[in-house]
Protein backbone atom coordinates (compact mmCIF):
# COMPACT_ATOMS: atom_id res chain seq x y z
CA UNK A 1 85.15 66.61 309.24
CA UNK A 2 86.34 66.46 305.47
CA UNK A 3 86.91 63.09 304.24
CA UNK A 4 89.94 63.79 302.09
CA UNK A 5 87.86 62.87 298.90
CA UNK A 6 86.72 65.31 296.75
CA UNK A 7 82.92 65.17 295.57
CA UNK A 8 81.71 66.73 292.74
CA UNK A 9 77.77 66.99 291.93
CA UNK A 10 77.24 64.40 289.11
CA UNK A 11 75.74 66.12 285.64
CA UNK A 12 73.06 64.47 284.26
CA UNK A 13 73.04 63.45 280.57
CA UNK A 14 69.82 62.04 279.83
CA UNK A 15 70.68 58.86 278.99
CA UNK A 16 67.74 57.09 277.36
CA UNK A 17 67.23 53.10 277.48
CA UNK A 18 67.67 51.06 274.58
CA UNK A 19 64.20 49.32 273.85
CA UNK A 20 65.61 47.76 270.43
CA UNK A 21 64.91 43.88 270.03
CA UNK A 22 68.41 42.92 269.97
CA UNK A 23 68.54 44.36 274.15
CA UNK A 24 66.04 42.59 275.17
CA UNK A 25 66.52 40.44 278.16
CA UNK A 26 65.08 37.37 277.63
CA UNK A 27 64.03 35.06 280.50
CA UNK A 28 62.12 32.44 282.01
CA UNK A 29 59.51 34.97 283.40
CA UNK A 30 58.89 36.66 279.86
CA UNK A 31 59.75 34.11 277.24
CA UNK A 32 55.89 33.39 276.33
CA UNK A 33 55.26 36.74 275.85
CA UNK A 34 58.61 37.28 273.54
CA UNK A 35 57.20 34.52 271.30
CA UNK A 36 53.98 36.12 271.22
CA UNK A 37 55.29 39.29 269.73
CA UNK A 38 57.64 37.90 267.84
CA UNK A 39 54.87 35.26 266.19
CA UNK A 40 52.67 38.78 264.66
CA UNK A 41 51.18 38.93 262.97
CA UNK A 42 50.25 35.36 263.08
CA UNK A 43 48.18 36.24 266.73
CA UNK A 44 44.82 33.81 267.12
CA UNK A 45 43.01 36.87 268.23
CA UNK A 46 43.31 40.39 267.66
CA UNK A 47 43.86 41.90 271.35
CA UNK A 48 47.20 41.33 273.81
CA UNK A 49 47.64 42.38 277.33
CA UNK A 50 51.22 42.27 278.90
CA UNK A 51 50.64 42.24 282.69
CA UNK A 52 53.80 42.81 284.98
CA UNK A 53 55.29 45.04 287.83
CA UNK A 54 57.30 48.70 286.84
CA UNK A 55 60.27 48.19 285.39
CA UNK A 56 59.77 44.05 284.39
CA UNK A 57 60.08 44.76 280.66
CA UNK A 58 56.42 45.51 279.89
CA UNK A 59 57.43 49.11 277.76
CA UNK A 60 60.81 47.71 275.79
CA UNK A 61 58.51 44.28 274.54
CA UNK A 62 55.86 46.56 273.39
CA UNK A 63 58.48 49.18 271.60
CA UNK A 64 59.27 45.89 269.83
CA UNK A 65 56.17 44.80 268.81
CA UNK A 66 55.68 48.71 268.08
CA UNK A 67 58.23 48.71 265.65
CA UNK A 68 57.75 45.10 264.21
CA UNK A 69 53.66 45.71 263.54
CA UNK A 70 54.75 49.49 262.38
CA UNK A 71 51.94 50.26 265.00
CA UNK A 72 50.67 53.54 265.90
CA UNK A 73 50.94 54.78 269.81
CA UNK A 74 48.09 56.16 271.80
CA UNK A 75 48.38 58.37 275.16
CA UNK A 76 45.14 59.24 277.28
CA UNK A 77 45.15 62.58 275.04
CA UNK A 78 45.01 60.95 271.94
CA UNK A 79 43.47 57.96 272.43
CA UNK A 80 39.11 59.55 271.54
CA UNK A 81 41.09 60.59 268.20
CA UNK A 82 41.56 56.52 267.93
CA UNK A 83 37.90 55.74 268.50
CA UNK A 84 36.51 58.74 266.23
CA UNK A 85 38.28 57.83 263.13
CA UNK A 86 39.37 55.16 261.07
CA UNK A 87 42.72 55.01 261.77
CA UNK A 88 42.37 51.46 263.50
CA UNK A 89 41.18 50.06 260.01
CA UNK A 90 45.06 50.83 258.97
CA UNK A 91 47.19 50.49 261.41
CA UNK A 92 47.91 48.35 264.51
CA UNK A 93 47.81 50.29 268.27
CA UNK A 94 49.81 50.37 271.33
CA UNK A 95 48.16 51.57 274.45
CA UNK A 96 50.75 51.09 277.09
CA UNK A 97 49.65 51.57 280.98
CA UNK A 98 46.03 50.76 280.50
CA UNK A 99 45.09 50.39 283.87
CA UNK A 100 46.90 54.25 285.49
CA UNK A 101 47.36 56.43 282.68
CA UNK A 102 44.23 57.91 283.04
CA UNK A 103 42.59 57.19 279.49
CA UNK A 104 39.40 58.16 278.73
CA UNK A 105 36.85 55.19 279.20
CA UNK A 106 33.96 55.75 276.22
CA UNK A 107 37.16 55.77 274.36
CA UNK A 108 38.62 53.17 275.22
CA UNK A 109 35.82 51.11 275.26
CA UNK A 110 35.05 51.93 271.67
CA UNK A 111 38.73 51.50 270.71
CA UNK A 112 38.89 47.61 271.91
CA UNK A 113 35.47 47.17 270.40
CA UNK A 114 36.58 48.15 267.00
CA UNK A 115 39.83 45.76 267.46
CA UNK A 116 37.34 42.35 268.01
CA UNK A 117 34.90 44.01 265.13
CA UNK A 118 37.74 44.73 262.79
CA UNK A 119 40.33 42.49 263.61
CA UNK A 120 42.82 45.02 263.83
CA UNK A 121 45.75 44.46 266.26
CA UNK A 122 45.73 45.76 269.84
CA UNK A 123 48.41 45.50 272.49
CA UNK A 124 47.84 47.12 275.84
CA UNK A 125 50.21 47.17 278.82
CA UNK A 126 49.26 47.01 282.52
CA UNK A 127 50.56 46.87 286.12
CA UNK A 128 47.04 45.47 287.50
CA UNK A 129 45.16 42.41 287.12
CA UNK A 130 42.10 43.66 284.44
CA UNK A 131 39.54 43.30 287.89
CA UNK A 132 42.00 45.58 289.53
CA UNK A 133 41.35 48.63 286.57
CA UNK A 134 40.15 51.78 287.76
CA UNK A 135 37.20 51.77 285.24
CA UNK A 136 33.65 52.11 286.09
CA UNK A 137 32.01 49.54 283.80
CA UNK A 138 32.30 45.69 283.42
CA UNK A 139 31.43 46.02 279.39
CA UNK A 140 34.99 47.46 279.22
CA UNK A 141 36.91 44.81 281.63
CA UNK A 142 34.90 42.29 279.79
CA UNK A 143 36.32 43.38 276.46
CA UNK A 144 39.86 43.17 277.45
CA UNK A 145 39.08 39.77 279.26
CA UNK A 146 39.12 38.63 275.80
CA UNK A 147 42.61 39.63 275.09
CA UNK A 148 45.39 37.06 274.94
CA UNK A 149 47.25 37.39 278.25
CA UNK A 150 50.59 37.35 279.22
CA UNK A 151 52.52 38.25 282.03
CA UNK A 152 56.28 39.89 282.32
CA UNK A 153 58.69 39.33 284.96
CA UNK A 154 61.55 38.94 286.05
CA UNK A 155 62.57 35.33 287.31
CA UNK A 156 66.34 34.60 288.02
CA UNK A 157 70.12 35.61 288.80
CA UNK A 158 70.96 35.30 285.18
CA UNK A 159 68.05 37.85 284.02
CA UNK A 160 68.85 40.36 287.03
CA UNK A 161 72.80 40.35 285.86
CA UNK A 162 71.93 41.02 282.44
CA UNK A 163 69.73 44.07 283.17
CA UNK A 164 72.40 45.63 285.19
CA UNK A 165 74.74 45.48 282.24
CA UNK A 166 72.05 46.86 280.44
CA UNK A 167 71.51 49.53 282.67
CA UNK A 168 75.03 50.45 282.64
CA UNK A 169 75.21 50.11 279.28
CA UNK A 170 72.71 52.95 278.24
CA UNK A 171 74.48 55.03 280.53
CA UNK A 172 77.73 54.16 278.68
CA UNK A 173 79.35 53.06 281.67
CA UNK A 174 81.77 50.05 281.98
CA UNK A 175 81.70 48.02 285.38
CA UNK A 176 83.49 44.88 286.32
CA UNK A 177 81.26 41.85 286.29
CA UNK A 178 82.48 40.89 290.09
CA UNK A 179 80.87 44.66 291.05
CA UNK A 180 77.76 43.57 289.76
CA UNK A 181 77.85 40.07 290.84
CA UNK A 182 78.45 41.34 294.26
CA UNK A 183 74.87 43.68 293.97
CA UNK A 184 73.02 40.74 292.27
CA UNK A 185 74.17 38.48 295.17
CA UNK A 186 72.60 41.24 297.69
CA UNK A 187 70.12 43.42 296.82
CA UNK A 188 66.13 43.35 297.21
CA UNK A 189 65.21 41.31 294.06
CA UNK A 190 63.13 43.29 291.86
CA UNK A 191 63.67 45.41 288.42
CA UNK A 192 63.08 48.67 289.86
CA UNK A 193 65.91 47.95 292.56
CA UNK A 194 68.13 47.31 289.99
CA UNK A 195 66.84 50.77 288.42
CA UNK A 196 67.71 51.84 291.59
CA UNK A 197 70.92 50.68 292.37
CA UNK A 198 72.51 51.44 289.08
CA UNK A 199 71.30 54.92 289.11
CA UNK A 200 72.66 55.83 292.73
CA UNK A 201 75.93 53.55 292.09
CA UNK A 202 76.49 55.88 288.62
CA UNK A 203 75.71 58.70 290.32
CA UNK A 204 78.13 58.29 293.71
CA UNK A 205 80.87 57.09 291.33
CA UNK A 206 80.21 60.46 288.84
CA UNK A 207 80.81 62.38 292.02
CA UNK A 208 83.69 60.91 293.28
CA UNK A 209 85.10 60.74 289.71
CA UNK A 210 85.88 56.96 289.75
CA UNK A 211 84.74 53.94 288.28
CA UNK A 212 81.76 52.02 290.56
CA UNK A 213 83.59 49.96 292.83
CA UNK A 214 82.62 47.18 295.19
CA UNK A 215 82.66 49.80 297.74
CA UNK A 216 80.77 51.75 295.73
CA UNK A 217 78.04 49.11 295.24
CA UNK A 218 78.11 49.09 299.04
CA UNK A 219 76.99 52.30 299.47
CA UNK A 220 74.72 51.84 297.47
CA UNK A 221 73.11 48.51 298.70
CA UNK A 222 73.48 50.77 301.98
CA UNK A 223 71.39 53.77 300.86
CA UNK A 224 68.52 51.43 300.15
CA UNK A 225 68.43 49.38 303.18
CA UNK A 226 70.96 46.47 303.02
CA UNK A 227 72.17 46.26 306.36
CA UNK A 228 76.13 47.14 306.70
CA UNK A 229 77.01 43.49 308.08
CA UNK A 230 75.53 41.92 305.08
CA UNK A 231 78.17 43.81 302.55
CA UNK A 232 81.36 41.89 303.41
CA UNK A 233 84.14 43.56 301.50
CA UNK A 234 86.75 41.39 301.94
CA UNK A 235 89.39 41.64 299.02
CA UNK A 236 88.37 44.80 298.00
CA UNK A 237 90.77 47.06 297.02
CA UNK A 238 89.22 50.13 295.90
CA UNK A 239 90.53 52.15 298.94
């Protein structure tokens, strides 16, 4: 039975996150490792780890520190390159998902060996607790034991509101602060819900060609598994 509303199939632009300093979300849960970065290159040791779950901020602090040490980036492809020259003696490295990316380990070993031995700056990334890496020998845990450690997450109300705006915000859409009040107030708190939430609440409101509503939000909140009874709509008025 037709609903009356027409639904159009949303285009997708390819909106890209900021990761500049300035957007940022600081927070209780990553405020250590925000001063860390920001402190380089006055670091007591040469190596960093930032530890967190997906979508805590891990990736946007080191694009910061990338672009504040003018550091180089390796990917599993590129990474024995690292470890066969001396481009470590020159300039600092990011190695971001350390522990799923699938780099290779005699390089990576040898890479984080010439970052103690030189003294050249190292940040790596992870999901995992270093025990937890899917790497075959202890000399290489051991090494990144030795980095200074510091985890990413998200803590609070205040952190979870301001990534939503952010969210919206790289995909240059405007939404009423009592909207995402309403999905702060609700949801399954985690980043990659709110990664979640704003892309299916975008992506409803692109079909229905409207702004995202409180209704909208609903559906949402719905679609991953907020019961209907919890999304009291009272005073809504988008219908």
């Amino acid at each position: 039975m037709s609903t009356g509303r027409s639904e159009q199939v949303p285009f997708d632009y390819g909106h890209q996150p900021s990761h500049h300093e300035a957007d940022f979300i600081e927070g209780q849960g990553n405020r250590l490792a925000l001063l860390h970065v920001r402190a380089f290159p006055n670091w007591p040791g040469p190596l960093t780890l930032l530890e967190g779950p997906a979508k805590s901020g891990k990736s946007h602090l080191a694009r910061v520190w990338q672009e504040r040490a003018d550091a180089l980036s390796a990917d599993p492809s590129t990474l024995s390159g690292f470890a066969d020259v001396d481009l470590m003696r020159v300039r600092p490295l990011l190695i971001e998902n350390a522990d799923r990316a699938g780099y290779p380990e005699p390089a990576l070993f040898h890479v984080l060996n010439q970052s103690i031995r030189d003294r050249r700056p190292v940040l790596l990334t992870a999901r995992e607790p270093i025990a937890n890496w899917p790497f075959e020998t202890d000399d290489l845990k051991s090494r990144a034991r030795l980095a200074s450690r510091f985890t990413v997450a998200f803590s609070d109300d205040i952190q979870l509101t301001q990534m939503f705006v952010k969210l919206f915000s790289d995909r240059q859409v405007s939404v009423d602060p009592r909207v995402v009040a309403f999905l702060v107030a609700r949801m399954n708190r985690s980043p990659e819900e709110a990664v979640a939430l704003a892309e299916i609440a975008d992506n409803l409101a692109m079909s229905r060609g409207t702004a995202i509503t409180r209704r909208i939000a609903a559906e949402a909140l719905a679609q991953r598994g907020i019961a209907q009874g919890e999304l009291d709509l009272e005073g809504d008025d988008d219908e």
